[in-house]
N, C-alpha and C. Protein backbone atom coordinates (compact mmCIF):
# COMPACT_ATOMS: atom_id res chain seq x y z
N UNK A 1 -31.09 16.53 -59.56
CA UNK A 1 -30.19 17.36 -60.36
C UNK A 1 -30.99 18.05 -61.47
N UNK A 2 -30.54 19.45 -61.64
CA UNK A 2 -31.40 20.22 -62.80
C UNK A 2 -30.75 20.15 -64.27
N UNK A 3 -31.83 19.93 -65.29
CA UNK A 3 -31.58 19.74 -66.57
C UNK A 3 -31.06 21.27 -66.64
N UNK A 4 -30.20 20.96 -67.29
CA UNK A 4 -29.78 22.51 -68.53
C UNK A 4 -30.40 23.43 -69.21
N UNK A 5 -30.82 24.61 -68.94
CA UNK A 5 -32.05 24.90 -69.60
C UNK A 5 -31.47 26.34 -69.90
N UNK A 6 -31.86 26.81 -71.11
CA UNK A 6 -31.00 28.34 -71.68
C UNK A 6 -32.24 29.51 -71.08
N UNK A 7 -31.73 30.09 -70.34
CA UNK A 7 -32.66 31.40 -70.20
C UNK A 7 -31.67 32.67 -70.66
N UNK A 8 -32.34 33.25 -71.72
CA UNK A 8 -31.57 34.33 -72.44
C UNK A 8 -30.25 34.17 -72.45
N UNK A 9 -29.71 33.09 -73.20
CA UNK A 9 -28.11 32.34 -73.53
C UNK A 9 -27.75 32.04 -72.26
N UNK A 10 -28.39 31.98 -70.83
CA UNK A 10 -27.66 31.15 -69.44
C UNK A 10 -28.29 30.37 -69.37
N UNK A 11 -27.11 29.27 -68.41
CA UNK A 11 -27.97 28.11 -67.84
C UNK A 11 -28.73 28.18 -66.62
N UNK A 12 -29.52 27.22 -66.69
CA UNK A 12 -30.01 27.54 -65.74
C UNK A 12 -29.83 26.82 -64.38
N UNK A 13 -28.89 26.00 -64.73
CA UNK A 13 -28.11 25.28 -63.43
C UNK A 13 -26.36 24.93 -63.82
N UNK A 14 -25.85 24.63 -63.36
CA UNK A 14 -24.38 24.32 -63.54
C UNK A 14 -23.55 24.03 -62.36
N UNK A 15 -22.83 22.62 -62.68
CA UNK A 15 -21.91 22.55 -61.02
C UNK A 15 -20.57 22.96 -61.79
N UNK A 16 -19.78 23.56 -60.49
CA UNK A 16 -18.47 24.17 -60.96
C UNK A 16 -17.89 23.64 -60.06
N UNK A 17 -16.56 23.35 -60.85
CA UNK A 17 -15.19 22.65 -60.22
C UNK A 17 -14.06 24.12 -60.62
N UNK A 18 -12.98 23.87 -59.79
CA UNK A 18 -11.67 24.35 -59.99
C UNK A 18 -11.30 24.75 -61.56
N UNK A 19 -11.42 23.09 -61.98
CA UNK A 19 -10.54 23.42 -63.46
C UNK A 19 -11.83 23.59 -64.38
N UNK A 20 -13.01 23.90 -64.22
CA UNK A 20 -14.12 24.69 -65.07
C UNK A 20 -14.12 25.59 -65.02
N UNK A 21 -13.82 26.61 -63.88
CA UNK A 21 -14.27 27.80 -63.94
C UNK A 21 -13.82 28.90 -64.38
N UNK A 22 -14.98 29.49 -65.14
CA UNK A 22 -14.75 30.65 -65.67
C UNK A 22 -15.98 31.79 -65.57
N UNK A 23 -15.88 32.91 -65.09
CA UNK A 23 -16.55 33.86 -65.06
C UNK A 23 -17.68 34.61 -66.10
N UNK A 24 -17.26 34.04 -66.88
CA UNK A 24 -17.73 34.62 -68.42
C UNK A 24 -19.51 33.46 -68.26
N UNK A 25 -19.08 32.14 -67.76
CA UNK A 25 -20.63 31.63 -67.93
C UNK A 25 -21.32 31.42 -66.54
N UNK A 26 -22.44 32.21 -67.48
CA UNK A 26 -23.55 32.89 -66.21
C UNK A 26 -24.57 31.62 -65.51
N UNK A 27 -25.13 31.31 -64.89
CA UNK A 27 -26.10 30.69 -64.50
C UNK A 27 -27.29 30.71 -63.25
N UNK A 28 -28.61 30.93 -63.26
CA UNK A 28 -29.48 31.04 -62.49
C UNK A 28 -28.90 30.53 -61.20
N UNK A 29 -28.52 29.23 -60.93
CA UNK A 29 -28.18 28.35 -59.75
C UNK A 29 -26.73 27.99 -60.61
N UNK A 30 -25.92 28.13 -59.54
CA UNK A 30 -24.63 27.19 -59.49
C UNK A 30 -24.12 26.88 -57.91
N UNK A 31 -23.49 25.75 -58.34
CA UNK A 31 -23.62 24.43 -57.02
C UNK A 31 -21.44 24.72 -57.57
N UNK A 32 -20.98 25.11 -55.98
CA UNK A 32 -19.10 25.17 -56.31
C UNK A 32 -18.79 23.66 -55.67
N UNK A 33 -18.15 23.17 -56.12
CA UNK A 33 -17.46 21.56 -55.78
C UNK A 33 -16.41 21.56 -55.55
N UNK A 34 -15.57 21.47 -54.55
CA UNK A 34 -13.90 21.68 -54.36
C UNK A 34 -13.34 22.57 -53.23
N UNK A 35 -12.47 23.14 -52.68
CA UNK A 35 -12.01 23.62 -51.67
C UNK A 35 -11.83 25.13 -51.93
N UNK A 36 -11.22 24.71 -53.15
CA UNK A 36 -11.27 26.82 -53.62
C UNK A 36 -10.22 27.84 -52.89
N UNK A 37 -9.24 26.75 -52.59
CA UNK A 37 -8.24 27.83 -51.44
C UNK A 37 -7.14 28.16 -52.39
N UNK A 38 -7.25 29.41 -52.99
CA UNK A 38 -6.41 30.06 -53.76
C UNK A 38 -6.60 31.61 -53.33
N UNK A 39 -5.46 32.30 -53.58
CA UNK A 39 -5.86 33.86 -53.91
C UNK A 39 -6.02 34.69 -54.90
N UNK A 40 -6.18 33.98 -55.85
CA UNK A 40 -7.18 34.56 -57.23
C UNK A 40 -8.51 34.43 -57.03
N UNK A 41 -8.83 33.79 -56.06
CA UNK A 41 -10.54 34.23 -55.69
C UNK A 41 -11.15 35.14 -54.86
N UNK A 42 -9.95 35.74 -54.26
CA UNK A 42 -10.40 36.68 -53.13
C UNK A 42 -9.85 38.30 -53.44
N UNK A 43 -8.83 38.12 -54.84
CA UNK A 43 -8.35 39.53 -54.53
C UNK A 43 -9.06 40.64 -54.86
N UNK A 44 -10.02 40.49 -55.22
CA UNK A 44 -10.83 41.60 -55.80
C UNK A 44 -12.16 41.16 -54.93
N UNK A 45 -12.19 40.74 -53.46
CA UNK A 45 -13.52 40.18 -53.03
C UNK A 45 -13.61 40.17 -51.55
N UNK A 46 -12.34 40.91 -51.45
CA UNK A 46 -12.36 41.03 -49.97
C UNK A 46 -12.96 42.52 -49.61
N UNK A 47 -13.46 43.65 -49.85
CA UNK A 47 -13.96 44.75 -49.97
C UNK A 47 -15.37 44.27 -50.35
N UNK A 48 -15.90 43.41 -50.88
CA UNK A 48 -17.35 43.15 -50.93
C UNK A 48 -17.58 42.32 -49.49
N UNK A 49 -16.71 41.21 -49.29
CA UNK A 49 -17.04 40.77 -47.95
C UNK A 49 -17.02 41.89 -46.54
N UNK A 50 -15.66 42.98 -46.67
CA UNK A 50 -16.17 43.42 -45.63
C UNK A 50 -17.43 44.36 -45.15
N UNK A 51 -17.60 44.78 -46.63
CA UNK A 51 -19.21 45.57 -46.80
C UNK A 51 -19.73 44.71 -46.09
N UNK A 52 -20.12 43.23 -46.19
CA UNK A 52 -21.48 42.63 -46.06
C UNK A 52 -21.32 42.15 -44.70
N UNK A 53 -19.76 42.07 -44.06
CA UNK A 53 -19.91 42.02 -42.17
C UNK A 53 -19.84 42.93 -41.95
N UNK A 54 -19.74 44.32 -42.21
CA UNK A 54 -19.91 45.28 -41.45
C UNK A 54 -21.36 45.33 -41.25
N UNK A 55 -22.38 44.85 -41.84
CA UNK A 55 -23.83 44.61 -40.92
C UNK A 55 -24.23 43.84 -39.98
N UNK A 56 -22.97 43.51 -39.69
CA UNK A 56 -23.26 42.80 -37.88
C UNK A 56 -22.67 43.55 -37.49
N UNK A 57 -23.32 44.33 -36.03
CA UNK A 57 -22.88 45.53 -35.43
C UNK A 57 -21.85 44.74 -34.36
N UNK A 58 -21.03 43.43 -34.11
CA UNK A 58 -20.32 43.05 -33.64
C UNK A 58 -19.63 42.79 -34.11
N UNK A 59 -19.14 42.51 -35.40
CA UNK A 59 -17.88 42.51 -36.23
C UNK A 59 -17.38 44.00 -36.37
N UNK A 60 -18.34 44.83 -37.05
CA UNK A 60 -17.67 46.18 -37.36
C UNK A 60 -17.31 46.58 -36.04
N UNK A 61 -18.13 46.84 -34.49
CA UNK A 61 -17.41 46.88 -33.80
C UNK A 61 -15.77 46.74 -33.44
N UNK A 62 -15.96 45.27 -33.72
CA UNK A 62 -14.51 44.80 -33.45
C UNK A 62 -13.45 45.18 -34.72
N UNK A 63 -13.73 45.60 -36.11
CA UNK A 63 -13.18 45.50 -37.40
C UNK A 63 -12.69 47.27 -36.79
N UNK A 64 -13.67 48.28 -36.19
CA UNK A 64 -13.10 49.43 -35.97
C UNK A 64 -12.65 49.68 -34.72
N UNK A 65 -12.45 48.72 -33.82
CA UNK A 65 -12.12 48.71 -32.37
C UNK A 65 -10.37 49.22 -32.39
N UNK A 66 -10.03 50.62 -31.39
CA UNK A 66 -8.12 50.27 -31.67
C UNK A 66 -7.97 49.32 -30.61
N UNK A 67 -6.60 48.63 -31.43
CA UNK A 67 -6.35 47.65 -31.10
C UNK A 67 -4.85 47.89 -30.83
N UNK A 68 -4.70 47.34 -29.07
CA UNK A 68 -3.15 46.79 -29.03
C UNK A 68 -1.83 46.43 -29.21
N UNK A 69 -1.08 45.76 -28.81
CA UNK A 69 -0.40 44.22 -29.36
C UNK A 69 -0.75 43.68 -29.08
N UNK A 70 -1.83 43.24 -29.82
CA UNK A 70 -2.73 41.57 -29.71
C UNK A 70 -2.18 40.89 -30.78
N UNK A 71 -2.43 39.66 -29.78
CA UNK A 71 -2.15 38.50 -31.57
C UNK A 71 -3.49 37.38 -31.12
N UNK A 72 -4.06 37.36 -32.45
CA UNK A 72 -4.96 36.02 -32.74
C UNK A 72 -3.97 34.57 -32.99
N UNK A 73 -3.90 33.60 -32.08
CA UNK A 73 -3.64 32.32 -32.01
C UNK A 73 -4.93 31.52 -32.38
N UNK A 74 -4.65 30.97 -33.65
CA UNK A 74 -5.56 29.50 -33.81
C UNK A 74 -4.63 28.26 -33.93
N UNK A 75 -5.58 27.78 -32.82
CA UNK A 75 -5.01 25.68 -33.06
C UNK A 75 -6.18 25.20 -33.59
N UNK A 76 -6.21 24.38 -34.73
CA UNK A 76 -7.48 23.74 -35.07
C UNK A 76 -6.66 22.15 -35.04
N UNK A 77 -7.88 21.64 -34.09
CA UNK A 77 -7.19 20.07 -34.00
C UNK A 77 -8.33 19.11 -34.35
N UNK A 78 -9.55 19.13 -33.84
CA UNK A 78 -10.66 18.04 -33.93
C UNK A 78 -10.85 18.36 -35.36
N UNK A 79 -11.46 16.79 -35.52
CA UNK A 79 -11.81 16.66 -36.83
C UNK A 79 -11.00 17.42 -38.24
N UNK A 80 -9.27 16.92 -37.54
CA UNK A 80 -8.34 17.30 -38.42
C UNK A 80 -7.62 16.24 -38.90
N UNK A 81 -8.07 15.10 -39.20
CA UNK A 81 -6.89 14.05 -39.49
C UNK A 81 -5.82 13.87 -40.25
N UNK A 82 -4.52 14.23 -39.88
CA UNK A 82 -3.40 14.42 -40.86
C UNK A 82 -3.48 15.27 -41.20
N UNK A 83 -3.67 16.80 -40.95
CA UNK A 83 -3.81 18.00 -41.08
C UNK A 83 -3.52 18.89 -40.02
N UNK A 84 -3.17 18.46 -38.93
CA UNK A 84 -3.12 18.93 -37.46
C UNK A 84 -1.23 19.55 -38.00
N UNK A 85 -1.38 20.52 -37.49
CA UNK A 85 0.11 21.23 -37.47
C UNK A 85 0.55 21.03 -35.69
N UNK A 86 1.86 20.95 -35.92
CA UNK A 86 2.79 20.57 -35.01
C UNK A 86 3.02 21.76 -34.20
N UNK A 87 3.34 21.86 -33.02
CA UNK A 87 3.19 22.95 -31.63
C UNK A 87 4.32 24.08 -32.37
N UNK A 88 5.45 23.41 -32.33
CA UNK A 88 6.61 23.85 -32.69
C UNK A 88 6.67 25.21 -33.98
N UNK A 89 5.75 25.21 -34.82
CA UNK A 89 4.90 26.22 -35.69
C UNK A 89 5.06 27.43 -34.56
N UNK A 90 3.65 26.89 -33.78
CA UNK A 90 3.16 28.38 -33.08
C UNK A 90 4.22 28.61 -32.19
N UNK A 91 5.03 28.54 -31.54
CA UNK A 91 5.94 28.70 -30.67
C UNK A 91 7.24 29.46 -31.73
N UNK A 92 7.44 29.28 -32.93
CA UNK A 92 8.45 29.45 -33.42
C UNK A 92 7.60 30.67 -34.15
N UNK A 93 6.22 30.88 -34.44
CA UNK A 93 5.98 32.28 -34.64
C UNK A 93 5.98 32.92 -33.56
N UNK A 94 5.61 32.73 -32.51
CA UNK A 94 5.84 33.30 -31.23
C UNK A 94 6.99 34.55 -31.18
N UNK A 95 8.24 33.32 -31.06
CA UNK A 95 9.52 34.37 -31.22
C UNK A 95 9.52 34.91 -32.19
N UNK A 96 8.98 34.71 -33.28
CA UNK A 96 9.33 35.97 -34.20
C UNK A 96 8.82 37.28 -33.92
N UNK A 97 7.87 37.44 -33.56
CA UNK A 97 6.59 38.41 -32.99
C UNK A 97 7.42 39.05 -32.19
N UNK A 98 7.94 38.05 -31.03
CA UNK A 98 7.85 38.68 -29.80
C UNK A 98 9.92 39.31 -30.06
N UNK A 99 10.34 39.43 -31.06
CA UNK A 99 11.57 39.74 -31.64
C UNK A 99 10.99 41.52 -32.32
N UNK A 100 10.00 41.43 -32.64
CA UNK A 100 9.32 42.99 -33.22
C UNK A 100 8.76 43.79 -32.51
N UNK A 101 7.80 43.41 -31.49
CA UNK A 101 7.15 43.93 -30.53
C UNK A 101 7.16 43.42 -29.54
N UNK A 102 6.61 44.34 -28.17
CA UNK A 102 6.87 44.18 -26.71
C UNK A 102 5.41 44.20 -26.36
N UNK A 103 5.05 43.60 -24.77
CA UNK A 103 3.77 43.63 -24.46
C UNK A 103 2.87 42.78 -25.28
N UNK A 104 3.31 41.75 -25.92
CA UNK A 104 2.08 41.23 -26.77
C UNK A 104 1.22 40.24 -25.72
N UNK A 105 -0.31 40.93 -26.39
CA UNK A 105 -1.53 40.21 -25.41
C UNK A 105 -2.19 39.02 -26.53
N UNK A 106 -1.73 37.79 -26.00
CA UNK A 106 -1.76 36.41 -26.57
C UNK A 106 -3.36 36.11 -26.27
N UNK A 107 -3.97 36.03 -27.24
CA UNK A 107 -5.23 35.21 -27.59
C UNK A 107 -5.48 33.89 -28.38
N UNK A 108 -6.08 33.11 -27.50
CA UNK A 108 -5.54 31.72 -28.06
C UNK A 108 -7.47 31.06 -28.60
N UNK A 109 -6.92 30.81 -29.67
CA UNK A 109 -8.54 29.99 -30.31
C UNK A 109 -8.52 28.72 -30.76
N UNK A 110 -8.79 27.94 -29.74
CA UNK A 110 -8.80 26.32 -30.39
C UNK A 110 -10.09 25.65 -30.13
N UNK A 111 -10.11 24.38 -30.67
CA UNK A 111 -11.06 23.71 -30.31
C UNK A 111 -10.83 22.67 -29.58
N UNK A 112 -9.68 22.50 -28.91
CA UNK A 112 -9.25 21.14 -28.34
C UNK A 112 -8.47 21.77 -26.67
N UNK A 113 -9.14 21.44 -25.81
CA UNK A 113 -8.95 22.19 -24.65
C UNK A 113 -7.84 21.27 -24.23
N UNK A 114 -7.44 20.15 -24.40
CA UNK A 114 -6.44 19.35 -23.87
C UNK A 114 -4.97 20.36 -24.17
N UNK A 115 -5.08 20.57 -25.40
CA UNK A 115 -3.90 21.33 -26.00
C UNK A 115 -2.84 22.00 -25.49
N UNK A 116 -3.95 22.86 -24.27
CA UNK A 116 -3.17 24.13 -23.64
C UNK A 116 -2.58 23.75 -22.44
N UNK A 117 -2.18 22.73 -22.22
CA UNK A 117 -1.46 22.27 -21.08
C UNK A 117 -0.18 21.98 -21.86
N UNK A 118 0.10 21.36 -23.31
CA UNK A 118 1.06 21.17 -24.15
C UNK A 118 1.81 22.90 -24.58
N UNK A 119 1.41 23.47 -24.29
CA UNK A 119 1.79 24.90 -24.80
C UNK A 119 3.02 25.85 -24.11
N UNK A 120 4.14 25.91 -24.06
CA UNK A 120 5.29 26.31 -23.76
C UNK A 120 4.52 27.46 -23.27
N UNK A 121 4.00 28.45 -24.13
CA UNK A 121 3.78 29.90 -23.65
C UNK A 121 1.93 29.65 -23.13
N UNK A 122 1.30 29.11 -22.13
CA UNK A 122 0.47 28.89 -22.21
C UNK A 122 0.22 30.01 -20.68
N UNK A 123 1.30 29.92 -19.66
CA UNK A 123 1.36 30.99 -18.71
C UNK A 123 1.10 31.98 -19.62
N UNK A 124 1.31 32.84 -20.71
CA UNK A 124 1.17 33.97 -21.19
C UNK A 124 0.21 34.55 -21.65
N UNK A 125 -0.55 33.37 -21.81
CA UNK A 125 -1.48 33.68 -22.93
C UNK A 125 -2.54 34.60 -22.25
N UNK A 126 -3.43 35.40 -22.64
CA UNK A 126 -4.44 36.56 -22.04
C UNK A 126 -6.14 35.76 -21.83
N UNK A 127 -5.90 35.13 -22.93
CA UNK A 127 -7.19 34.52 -23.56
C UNK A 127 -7.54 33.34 -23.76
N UNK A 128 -8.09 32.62 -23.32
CA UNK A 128 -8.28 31.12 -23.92
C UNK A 128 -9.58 31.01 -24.11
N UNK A 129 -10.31 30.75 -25.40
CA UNK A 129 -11.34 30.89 -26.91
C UNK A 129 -11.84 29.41 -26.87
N UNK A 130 -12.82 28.30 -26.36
CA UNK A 130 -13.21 27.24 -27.07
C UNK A 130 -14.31 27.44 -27.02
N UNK A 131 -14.76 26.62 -28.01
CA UNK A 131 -16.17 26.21 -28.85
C UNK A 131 -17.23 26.12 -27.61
N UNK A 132 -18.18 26.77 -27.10
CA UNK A 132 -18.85 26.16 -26.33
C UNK A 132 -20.21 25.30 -26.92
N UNK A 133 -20.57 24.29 -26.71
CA UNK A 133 -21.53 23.67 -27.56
C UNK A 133 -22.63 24.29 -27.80
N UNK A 134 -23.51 24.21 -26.30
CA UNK A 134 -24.60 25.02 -26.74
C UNK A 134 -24.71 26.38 -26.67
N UNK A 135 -23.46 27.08 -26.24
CA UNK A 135 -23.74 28.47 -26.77
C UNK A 135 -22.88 28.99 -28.02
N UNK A 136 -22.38 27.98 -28.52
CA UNK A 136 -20.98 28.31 -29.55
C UNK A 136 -21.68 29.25 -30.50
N UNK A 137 -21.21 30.18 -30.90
CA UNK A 137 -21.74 30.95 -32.03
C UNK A 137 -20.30 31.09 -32.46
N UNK A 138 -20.61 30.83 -33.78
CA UNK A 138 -19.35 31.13 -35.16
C UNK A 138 -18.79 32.61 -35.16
N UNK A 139 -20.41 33.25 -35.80
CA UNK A 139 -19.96 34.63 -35.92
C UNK A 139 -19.71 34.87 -34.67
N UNK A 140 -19.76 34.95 -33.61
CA UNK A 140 -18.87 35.66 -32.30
C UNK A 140 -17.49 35.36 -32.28
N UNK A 141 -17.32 34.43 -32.36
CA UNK A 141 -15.53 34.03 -32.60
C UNK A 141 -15.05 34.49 -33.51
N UNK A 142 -15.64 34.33 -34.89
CA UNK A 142 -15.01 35.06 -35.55
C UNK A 142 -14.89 36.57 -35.20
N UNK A 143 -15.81 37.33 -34.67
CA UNK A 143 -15.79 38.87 -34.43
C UNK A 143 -14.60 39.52 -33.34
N UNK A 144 -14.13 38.02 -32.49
CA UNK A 144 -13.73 38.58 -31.64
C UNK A 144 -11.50 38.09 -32.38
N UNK A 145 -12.03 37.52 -33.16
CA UNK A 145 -10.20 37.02 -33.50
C UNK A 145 -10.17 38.09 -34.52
N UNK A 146 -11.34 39.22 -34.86
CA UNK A 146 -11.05 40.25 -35.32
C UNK A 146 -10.07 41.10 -34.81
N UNK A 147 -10.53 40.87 -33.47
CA UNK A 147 -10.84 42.27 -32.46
C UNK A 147 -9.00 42.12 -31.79
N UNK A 148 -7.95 41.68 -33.00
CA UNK A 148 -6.72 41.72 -33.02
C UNK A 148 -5.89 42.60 -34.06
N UNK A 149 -4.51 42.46 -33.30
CA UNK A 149 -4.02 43.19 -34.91
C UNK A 149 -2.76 42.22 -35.27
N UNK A 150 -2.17 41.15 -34.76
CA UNK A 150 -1.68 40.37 -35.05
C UNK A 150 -2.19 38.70 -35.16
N UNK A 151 -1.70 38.44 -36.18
CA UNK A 151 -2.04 36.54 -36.25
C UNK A 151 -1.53 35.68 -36.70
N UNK A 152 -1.49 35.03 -35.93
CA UNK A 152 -1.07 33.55 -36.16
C UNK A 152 -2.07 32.65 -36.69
N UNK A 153 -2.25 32.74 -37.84
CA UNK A 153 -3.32 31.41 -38.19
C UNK A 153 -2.91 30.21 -38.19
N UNK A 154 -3.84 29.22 -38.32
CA UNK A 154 -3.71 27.57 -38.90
C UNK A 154 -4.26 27.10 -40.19
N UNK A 155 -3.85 25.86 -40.57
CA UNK A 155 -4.31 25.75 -42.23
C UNK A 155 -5.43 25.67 -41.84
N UNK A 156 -5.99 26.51 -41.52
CA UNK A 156 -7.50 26.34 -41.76
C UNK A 156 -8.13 27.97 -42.06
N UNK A 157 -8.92 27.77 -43.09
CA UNK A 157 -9.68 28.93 -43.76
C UNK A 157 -10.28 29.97 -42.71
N UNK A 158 -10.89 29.47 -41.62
CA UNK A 158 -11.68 30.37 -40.64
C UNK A 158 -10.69 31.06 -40.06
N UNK A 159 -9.44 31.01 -39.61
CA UNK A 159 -8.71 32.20 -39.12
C UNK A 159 -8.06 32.68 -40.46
N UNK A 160 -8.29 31.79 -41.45
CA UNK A 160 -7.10 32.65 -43.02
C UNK A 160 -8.18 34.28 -43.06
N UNK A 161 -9.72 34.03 -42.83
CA UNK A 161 -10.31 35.00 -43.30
C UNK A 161 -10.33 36.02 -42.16
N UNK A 162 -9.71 35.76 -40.66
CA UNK A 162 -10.40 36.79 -40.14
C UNK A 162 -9.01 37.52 -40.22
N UNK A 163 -7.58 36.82 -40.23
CA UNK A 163 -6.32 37.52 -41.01
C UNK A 163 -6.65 38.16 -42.23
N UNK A 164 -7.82 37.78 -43.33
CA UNK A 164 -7.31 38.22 -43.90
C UNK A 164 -8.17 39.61 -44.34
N UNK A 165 -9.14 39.53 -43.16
CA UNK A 165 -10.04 41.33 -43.12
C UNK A 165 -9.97 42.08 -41.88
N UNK A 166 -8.86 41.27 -41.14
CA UNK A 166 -8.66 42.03 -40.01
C UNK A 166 -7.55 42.25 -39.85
N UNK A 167 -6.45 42.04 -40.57
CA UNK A 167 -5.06 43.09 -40.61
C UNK A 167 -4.91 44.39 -41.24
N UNK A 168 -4.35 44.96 -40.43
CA UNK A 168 -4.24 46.42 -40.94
C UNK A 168 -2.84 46.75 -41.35
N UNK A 169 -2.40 47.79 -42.03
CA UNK A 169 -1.51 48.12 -42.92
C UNK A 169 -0.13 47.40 -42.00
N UNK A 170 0.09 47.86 -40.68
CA UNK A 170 0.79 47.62 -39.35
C UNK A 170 0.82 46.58 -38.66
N UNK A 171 -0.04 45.19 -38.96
CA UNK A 171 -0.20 44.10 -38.81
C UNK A 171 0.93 42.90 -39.43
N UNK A 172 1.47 42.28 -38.20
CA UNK A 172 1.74 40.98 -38.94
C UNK A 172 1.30 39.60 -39.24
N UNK A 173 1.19 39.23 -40.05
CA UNK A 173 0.67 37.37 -40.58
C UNK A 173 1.04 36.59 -40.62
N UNK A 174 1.01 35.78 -39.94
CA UNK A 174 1.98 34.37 -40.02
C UNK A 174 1.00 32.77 -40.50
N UNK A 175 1.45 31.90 -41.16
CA UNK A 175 1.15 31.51 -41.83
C UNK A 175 2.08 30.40 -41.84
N UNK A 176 1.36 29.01 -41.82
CA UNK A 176 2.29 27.86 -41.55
C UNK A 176 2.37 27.28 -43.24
N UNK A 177 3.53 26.87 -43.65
CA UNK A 177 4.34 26.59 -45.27
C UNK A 177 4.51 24.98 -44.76
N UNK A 178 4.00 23.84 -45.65
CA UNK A 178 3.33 24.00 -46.32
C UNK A 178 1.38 24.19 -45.27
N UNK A 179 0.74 24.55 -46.57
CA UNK A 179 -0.86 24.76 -46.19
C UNK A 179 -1.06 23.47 -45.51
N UNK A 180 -1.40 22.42 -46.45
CA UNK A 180 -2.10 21.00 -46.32
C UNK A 180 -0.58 19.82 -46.76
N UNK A 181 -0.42 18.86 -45.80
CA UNK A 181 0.27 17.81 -46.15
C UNK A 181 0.01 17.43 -47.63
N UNK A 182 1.05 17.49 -48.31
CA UNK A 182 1.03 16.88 -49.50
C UNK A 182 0.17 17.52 -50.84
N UNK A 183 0.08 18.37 -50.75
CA UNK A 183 -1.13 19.39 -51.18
C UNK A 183 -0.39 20.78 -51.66
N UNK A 184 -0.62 21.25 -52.76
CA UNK A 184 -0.58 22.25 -53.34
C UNK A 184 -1.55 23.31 -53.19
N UNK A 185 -1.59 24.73 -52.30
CA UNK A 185 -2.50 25.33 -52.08
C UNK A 185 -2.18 26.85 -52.62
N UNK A 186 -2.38 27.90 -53.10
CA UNK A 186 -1.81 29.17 -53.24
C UNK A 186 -2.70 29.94 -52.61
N UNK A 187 -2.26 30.46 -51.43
CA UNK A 187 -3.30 31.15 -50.00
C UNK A 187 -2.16 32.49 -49.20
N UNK A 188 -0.88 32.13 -49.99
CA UNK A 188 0.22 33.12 -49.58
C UNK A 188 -0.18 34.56 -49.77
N UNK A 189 0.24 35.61 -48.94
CA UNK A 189 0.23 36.99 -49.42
C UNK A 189 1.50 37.09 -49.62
N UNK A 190 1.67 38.44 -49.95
CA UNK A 190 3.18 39.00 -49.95
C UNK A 190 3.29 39.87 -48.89
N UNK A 191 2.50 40.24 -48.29
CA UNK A 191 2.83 40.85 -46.75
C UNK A 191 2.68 40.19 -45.49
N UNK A 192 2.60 38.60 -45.81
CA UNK A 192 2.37 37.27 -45.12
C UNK A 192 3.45 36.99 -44.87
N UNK A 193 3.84 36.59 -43.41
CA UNK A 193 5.37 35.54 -43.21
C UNK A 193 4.91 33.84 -43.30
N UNK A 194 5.05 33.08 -44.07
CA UNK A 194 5.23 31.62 -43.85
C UNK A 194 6.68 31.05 -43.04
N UNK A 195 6.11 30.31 -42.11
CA UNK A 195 6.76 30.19 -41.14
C UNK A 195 6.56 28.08 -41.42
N UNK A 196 7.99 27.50 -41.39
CA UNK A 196 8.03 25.64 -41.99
C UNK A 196 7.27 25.56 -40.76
N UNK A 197 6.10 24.03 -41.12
CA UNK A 197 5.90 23.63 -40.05
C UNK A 197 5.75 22.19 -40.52
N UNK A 198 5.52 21.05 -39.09
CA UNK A 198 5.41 19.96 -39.32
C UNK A 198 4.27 19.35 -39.26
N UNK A 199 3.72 18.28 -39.68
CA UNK A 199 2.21 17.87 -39.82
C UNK A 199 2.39 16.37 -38.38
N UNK A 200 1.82 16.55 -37.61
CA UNK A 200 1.65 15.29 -36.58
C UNK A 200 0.78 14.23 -37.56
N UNK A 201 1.59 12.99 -36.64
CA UNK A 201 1.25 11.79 -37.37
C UNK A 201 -0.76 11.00 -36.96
């Protein structure tokens, strides 16, 4: 761990938590501690992030690709304990979707291949997305749950972000209420639908 050291009134190391932070103090190295899932951290920061993926010529691809009625489906199940959202979620955004628009081309992104045999609309789906081990690449998945204009995310951050630089004005968001069992999170938009869901035991 680094001693405290003033270089021209900054430190020169500092760990930051939630209820420390403040913008005003500067530091050479800082180390963030905590989850950070709010939207006071992103609203003024999503226009710098998409600057800095538009230099993968496979995101911007997909970020300027026209797009469909697609919808991005994420299930995140492994290495979710007590955090796993209940089927009944995605099925009940389903109909909402499919109550607005016609033709929707279902893309499904999970990591748990057992899943899709549990899936009411699983005949429908266009796409089925898992992790491959040794060729799994992140950024490709993410580039390609771009390469939608509707979504269904899960409490989980990796589809919150590709909802939340890959909807366009004409896009809908769905979003399971609450975020995390038992947990206070503020990750809502106002052009976001939260849709109740249940947490499996």
């Amino acid at each position: 761990m680094f001693q405290k050291l003033k270089l021209t009134n900054n430190v020169f190391y500092q760990e930051i938590i939630e209820e420390n932070f403040d913008l005003r103090k500067k530091s050479l190295i800082s180390y963030y501690r905590g989850h950070w899932q709010d939207t006071k951290y992103i609203d003024r920061e999503d226009k710098f992030l998409l600057n800095k993926l538009n230099r993968n010529l496979e995101i911007k691809k997909n970020l300027d690709s026209i797009k469909n009625e697609s919808v991005m489906i994420h299930i995140r199940r492994e290495k979710y304990e007590n955090k796993i959202i209940g089927i009944e979620y995605y099925e009940n955004a389903l109909k909402r979707l499919e109550k607005k628009y016609h033709n929707l081309e279902l893309n499904l992104f999970t990591d748990d291949e057992s899943i899709v045999e549990q899936l009411s609309f699983k005949e429908s789906l266009n796409s089925i997305n898992f992790p491959k081990d040794e060729n799994y690449n992140t950024l490709k998945t993410f580039s390609k749950m771009l390469n939608n204009k509707h979504f269904v995310i899960a409490n989980s951050t990796f589809s919150y972000m590709a909802a939340l630089l890959g909807a366009e004005q004409d896009s809908t968001v769905i979003m399971p209420k609450p975020w995390m069992k038992n947990m206070n999170y503020n990750l809502s938009l106002s052009s976001w639908i939260e849709i109740n869901c249940k947490f499996e035991l």
